[in-house]
N, C-alpha and C. Protein backbone atom coordinates (compact mmCIF):
# COMPACT_ATOMS: atom_id res chain seq x y z
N UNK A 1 127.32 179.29 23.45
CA UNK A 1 128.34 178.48 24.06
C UNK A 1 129.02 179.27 25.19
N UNK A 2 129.27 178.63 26.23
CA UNK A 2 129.76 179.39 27.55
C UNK A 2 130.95 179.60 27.09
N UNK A 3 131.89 180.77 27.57
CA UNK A 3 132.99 181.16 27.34
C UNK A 3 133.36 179.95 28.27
N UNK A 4 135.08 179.36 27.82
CA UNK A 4 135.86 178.72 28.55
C UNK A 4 136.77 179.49 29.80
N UNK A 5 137.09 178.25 30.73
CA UNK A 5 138.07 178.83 31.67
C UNK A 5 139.35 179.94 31.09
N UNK A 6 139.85 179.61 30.14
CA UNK A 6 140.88 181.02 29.81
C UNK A 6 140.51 182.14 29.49
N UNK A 7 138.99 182.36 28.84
CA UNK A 7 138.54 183.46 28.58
C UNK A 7 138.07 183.84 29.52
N UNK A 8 137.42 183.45 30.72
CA UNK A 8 136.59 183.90 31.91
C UNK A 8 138.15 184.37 32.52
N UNK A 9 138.99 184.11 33.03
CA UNK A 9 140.20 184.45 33.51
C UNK A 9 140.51 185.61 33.15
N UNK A 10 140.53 185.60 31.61
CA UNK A 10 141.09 187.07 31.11
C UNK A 10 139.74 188.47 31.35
N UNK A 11 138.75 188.00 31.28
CA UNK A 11 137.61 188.92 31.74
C UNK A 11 137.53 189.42 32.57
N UNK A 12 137.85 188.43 33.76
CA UNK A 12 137.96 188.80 35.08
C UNK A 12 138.89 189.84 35.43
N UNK A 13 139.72 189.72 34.82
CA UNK A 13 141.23 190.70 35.10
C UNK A 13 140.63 191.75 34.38
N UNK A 14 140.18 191.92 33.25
CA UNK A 14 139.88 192.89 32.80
C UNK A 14 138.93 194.19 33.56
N UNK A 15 137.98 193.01 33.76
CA UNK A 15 136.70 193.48 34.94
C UNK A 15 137.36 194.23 36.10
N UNK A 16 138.05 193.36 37.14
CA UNK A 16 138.81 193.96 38.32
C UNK A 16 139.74 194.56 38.49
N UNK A 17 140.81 194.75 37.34
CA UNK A 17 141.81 195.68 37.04
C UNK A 17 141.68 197.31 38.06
N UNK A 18 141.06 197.80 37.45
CA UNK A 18 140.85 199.42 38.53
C UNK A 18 140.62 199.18 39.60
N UNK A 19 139.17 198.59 39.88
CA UNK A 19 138.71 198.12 41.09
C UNK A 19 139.49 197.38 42.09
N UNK A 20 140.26 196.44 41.68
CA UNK A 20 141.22 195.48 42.87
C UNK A 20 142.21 197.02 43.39
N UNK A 21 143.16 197.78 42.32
CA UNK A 21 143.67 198.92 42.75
C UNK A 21 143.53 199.56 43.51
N UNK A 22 141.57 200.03 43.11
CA UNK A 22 141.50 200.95 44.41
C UNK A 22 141.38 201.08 45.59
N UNK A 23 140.55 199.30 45.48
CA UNK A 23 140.59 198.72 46.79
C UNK A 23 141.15 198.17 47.59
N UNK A 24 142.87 197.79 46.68
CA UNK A 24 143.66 197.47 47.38
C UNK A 24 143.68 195.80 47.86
N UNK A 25 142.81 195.28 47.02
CA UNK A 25 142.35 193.90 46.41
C UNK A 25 143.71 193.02 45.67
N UNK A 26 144.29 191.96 46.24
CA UNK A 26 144.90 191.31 45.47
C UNK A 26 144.78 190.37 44.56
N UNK A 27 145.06 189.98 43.56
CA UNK A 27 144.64 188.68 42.97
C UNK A 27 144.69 189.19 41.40
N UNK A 28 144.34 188.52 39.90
CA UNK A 28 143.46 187.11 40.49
C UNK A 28 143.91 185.73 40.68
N UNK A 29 143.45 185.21 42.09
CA UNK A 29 144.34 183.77 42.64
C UNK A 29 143.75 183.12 41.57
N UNK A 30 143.35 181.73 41.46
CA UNK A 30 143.08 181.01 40.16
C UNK A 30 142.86 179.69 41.58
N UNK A 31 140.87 179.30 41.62
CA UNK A 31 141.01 178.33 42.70
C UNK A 31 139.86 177.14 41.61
N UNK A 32 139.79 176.64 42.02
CA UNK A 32 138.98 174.99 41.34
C UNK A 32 138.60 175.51 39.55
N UNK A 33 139.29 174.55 39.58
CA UNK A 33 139.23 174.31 37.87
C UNK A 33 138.85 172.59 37.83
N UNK A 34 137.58 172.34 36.98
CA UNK A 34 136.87 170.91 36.81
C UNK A 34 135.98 171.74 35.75
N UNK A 35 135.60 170.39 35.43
CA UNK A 35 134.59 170.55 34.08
C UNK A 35 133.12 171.21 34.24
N UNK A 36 133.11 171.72 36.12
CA UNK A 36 131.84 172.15 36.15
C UNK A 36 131.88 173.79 36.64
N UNK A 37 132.94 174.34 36.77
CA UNK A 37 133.64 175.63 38.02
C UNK A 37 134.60 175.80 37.16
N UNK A 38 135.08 177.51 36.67
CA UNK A 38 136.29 178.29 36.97
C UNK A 38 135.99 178.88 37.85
N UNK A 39 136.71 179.44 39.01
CA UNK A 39 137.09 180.46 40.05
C UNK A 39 137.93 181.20 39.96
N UNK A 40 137.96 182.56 40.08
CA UNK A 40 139.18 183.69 40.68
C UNK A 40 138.78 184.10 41.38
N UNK A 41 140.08 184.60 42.33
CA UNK A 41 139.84 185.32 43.63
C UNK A 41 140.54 186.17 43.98
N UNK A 42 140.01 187.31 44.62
CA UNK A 42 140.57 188.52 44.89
C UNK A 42 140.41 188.59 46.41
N UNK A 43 141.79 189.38 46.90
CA UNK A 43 141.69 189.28 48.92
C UNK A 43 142.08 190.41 48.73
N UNK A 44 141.65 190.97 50.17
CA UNK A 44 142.07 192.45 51.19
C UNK A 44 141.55 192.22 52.51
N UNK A 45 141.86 193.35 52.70
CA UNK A 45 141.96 193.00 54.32
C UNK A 45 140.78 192.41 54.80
N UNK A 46 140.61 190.95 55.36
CA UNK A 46 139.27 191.01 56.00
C UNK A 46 138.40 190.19 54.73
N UNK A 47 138.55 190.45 53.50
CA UNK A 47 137.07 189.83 52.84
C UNK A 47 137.92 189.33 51.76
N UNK A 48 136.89 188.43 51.17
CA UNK A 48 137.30 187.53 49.62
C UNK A 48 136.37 187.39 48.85
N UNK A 49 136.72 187.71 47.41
CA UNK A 49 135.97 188.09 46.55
C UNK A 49 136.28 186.52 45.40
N UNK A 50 135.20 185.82 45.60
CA UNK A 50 135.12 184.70 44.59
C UNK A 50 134.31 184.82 43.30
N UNK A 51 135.23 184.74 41.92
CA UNK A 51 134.10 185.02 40.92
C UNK A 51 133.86 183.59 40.72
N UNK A 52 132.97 182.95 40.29
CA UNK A 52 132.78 181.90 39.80
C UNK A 52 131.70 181.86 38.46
N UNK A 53 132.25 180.82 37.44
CA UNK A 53 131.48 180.29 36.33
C UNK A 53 131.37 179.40 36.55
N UNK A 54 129.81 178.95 36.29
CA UNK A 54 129.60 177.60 35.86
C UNK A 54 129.38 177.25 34.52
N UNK A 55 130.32 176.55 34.49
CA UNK A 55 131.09 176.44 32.68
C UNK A 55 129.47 175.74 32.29
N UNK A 56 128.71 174.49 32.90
CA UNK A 56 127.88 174.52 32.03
C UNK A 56 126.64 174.82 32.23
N UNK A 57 126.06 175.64 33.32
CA UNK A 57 125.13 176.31 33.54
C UNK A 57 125.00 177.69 32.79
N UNK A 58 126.52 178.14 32.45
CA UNK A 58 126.23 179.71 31.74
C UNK A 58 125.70 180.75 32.91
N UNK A 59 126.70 180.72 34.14
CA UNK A 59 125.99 181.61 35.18
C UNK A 59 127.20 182.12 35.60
N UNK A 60 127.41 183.42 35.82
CA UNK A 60 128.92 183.44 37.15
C UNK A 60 128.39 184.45 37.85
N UNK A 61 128.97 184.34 38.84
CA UNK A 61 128.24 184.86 40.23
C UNK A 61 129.39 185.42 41.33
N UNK A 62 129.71 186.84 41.84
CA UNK A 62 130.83 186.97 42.87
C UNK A 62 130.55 187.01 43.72
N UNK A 63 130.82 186.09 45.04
CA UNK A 63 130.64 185.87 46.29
C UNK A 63 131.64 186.82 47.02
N UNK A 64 131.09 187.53 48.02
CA UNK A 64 132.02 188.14 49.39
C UNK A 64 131.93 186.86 50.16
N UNK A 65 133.33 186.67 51.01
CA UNK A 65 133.46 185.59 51.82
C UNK A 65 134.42 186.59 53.13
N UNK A 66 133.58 185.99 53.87
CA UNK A 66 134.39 187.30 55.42
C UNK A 66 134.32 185.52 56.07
N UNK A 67 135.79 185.54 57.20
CA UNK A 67 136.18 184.45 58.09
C UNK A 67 136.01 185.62 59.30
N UNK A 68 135.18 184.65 60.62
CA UNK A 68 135.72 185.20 61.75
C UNK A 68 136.49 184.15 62.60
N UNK A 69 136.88 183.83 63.83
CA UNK A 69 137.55 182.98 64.59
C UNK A 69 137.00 181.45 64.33
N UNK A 70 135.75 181.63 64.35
CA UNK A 70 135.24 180.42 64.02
C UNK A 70 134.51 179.65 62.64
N UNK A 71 134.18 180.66 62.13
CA UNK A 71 133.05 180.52 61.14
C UNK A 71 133.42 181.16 59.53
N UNK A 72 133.30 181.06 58.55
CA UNK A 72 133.21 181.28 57.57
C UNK A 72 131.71 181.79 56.71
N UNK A 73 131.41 182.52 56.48
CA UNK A 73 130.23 183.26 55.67
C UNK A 73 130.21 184.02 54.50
N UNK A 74 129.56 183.28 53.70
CA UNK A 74 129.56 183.42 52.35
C UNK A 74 128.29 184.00 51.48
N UNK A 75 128.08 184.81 50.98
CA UNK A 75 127.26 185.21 49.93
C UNK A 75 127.06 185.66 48.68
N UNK A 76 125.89 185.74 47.65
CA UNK A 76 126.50 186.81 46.69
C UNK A 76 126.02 188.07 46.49
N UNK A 77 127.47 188.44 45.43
CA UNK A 77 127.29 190.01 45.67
C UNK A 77 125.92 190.83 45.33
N UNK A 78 125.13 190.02 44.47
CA UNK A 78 123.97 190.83 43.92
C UNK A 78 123.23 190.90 45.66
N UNK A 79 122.31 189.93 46.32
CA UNK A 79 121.89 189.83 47.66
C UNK A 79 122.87 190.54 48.54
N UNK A 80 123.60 190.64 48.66
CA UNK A 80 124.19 191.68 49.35
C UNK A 80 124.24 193.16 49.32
N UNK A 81 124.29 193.18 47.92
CA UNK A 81 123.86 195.05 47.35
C UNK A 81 122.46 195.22 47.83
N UNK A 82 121.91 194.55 47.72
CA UNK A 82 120.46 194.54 48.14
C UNK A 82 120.17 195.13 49.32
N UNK A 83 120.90 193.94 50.30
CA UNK A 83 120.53 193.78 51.88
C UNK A 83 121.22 195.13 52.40
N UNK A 84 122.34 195.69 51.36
CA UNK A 84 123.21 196.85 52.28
C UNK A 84 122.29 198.14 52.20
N UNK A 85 120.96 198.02 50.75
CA UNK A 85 120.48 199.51 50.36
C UNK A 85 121.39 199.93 49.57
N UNK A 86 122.73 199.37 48.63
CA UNK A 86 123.17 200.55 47.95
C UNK A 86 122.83 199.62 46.64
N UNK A 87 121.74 198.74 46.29
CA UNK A 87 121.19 198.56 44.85
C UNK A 87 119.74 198.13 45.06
N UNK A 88 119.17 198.47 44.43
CA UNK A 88 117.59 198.22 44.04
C UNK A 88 117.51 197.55 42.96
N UNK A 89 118.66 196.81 41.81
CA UNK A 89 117.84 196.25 40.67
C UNK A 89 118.48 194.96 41.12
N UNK A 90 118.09 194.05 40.10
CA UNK A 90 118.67 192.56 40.38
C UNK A 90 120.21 192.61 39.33
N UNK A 91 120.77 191.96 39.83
CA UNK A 91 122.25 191.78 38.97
C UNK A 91 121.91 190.48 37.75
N UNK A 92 123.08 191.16 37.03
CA UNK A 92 122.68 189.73 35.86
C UNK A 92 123.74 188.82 36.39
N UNK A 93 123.17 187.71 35.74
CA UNK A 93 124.29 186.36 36.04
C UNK A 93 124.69 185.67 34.82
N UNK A 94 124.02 186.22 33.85
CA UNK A 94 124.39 185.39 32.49
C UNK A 94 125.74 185.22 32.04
N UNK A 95 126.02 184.02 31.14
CA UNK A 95 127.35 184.09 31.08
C UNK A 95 127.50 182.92 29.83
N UNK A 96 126.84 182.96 28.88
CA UNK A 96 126.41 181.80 28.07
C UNK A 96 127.18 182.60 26.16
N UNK A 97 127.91 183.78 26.68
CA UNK A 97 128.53 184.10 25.96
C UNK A 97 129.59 185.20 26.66
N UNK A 98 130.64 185.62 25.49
CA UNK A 98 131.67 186.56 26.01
C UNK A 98 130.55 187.82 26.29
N UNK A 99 130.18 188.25 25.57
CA UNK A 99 129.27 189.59 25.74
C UNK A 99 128.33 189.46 27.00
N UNK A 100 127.67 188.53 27.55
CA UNK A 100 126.78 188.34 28.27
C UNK A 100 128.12 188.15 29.59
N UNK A 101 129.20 187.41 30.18
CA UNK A 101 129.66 187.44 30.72
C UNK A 101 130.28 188.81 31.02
N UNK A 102 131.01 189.31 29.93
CA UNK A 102 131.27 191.23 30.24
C UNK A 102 129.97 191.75 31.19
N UNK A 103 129.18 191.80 30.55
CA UNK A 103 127.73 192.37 31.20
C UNK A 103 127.62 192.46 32.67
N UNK A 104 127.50 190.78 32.98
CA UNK A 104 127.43 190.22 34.04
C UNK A 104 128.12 190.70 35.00
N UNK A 105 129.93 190.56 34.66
CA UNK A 105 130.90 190.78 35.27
C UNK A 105 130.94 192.40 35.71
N UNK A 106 130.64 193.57 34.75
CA UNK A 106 130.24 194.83 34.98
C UNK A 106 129.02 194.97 36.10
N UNK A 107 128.24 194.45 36.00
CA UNK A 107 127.39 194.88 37.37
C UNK A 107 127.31 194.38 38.23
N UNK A 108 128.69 193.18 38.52
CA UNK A 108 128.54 192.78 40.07
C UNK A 108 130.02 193.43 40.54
N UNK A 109 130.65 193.84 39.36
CA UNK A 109 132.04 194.41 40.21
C UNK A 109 131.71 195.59 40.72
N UNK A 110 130.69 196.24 39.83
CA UNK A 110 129.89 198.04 40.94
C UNK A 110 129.55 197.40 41.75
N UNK A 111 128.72 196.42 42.27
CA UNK A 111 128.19 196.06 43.34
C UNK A 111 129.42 195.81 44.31
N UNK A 112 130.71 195.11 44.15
CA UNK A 112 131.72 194.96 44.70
C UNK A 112 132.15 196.12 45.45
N UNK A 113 132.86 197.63 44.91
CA UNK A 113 132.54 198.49 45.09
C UNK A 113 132.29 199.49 45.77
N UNK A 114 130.50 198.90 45.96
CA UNK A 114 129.74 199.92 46.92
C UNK A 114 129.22 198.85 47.91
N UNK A 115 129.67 197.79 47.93
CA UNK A 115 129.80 197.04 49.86
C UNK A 115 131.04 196.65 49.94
N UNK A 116 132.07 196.72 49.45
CA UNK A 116 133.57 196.85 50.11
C UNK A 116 133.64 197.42 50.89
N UNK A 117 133.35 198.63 51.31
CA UNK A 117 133.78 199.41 52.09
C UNK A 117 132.52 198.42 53.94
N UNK A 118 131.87 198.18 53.61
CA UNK A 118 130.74 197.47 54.32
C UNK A 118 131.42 196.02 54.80
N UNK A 119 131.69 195.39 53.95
CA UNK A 119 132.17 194.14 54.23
C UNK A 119 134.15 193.89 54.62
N UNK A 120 134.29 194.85 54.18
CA UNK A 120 135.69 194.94 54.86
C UNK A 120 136.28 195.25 56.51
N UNK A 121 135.15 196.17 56.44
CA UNK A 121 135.25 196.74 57.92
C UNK A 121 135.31 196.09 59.03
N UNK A 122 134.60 196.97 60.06
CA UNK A 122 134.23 196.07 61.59
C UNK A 122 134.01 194.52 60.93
N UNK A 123 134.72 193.55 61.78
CA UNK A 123 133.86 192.07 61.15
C UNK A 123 132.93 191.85 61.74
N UNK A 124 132.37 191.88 63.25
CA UNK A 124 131.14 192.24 63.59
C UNK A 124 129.76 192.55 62.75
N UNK A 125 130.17 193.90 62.37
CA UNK A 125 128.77 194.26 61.39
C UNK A 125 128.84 193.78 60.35
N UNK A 126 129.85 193.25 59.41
CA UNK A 126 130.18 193.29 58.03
C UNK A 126 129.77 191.54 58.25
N UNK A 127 129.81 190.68 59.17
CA UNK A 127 129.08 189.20 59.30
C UNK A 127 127.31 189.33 59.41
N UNK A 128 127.21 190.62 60.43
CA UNK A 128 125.78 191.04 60.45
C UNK A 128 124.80 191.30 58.97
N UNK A 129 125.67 192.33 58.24
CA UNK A 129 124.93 192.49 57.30
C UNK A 129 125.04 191.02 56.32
N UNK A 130 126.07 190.12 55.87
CA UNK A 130 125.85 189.63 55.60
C UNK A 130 124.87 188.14 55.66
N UNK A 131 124.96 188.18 57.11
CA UNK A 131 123.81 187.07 57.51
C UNK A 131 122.52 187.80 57.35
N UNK A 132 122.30 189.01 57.25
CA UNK A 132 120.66 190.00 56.78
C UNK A 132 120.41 189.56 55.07
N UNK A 133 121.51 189.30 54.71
CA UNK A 133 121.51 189.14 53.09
C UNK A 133 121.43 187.61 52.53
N UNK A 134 121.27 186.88 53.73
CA UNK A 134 121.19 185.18 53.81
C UNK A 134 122.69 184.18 53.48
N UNK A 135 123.46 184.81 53.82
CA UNK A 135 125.04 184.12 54.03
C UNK A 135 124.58 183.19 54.20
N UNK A 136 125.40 181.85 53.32
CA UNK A 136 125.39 180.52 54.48
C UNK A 136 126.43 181.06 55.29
N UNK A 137 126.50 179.80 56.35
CA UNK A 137 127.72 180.38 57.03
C UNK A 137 127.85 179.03 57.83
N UNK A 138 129.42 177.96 58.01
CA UNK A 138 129.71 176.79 58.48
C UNK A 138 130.76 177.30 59.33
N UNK A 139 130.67 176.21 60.14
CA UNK A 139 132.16 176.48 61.19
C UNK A 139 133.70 176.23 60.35
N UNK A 140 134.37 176.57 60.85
CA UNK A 140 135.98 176.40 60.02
C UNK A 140 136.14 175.37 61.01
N UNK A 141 137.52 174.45 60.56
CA UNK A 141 138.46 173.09 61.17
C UNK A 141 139.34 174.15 62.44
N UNK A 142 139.02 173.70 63.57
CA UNK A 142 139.48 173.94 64.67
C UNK A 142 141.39 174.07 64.32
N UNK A 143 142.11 174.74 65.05
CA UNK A 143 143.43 174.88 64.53
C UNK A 143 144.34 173.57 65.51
N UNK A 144 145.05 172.96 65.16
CA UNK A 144 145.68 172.77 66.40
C UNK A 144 147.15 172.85 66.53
């Protein structure tokens, strides 16, 4: 049985506790809650860190999300460890229990990590590498 939205919440905090610290990461915000998505989110300068469950797929997955003037680009963190060279294995995504979500949540927050420092930076390169790692990426609503 998939852990519920309050338990994925409290995991999450658990999970990102040090890590948001060191990185200076705020959160966790608390974004779409429905019978198919929990989300938390963590910001710093420049990038956003979306965890998401899918309550009934049994999957959660943390997306880096970098905005530039126009555009928004999104990926996840496992393909991104990848595309940067600082992971060679595949990340788990399971999440069809508390234990399997810990798991999960442990090897994409290392992955968090070791491309923070990558995806925070220049936004230039840090959109580059992520479009190497297959970002979607849509235009944002013009301001007016």
């Amino acid at each position: 049985m998939v852990p519920g939205t309050e338990a994925f919440l409290d995991e999450v905090r658990v999970a990102f506790t040090d890590v948001a610290e060191r990185l200076g990461l705020s959160g966790p915000g608390e974004g779409e809650r429905d019978r198919h998505l929990a989300v938390a989110t963590y910001t710093g300068p420049g990038v956003r860190y979306r965890i998401v469950l899918g309550l009934w797929d049994g999957d959660v997955e943390i997306h880096a999300c970098r905005e530039t003037g126009l555009t928004e680009c999104k990926v996840g963190i496992g393909r991104l460890a990848v595309a940067a060279g600082v992971a060679d294995s595949p990340v788990s995504f399971g999440a069809r229990s508390l234990r399997q979500l810990r798991k999960s949540l442990a090897g994409q927050v290392r992955y968090v990590e070791l491309v923070h420092p990558l995806v925070s930076g220049e936004p230039e390169a840090a959109v580059a590498l992520m479009r190497a790692a297959g970002a979607r990426e849509w235009s944002r609503p013009a301001l007016r």
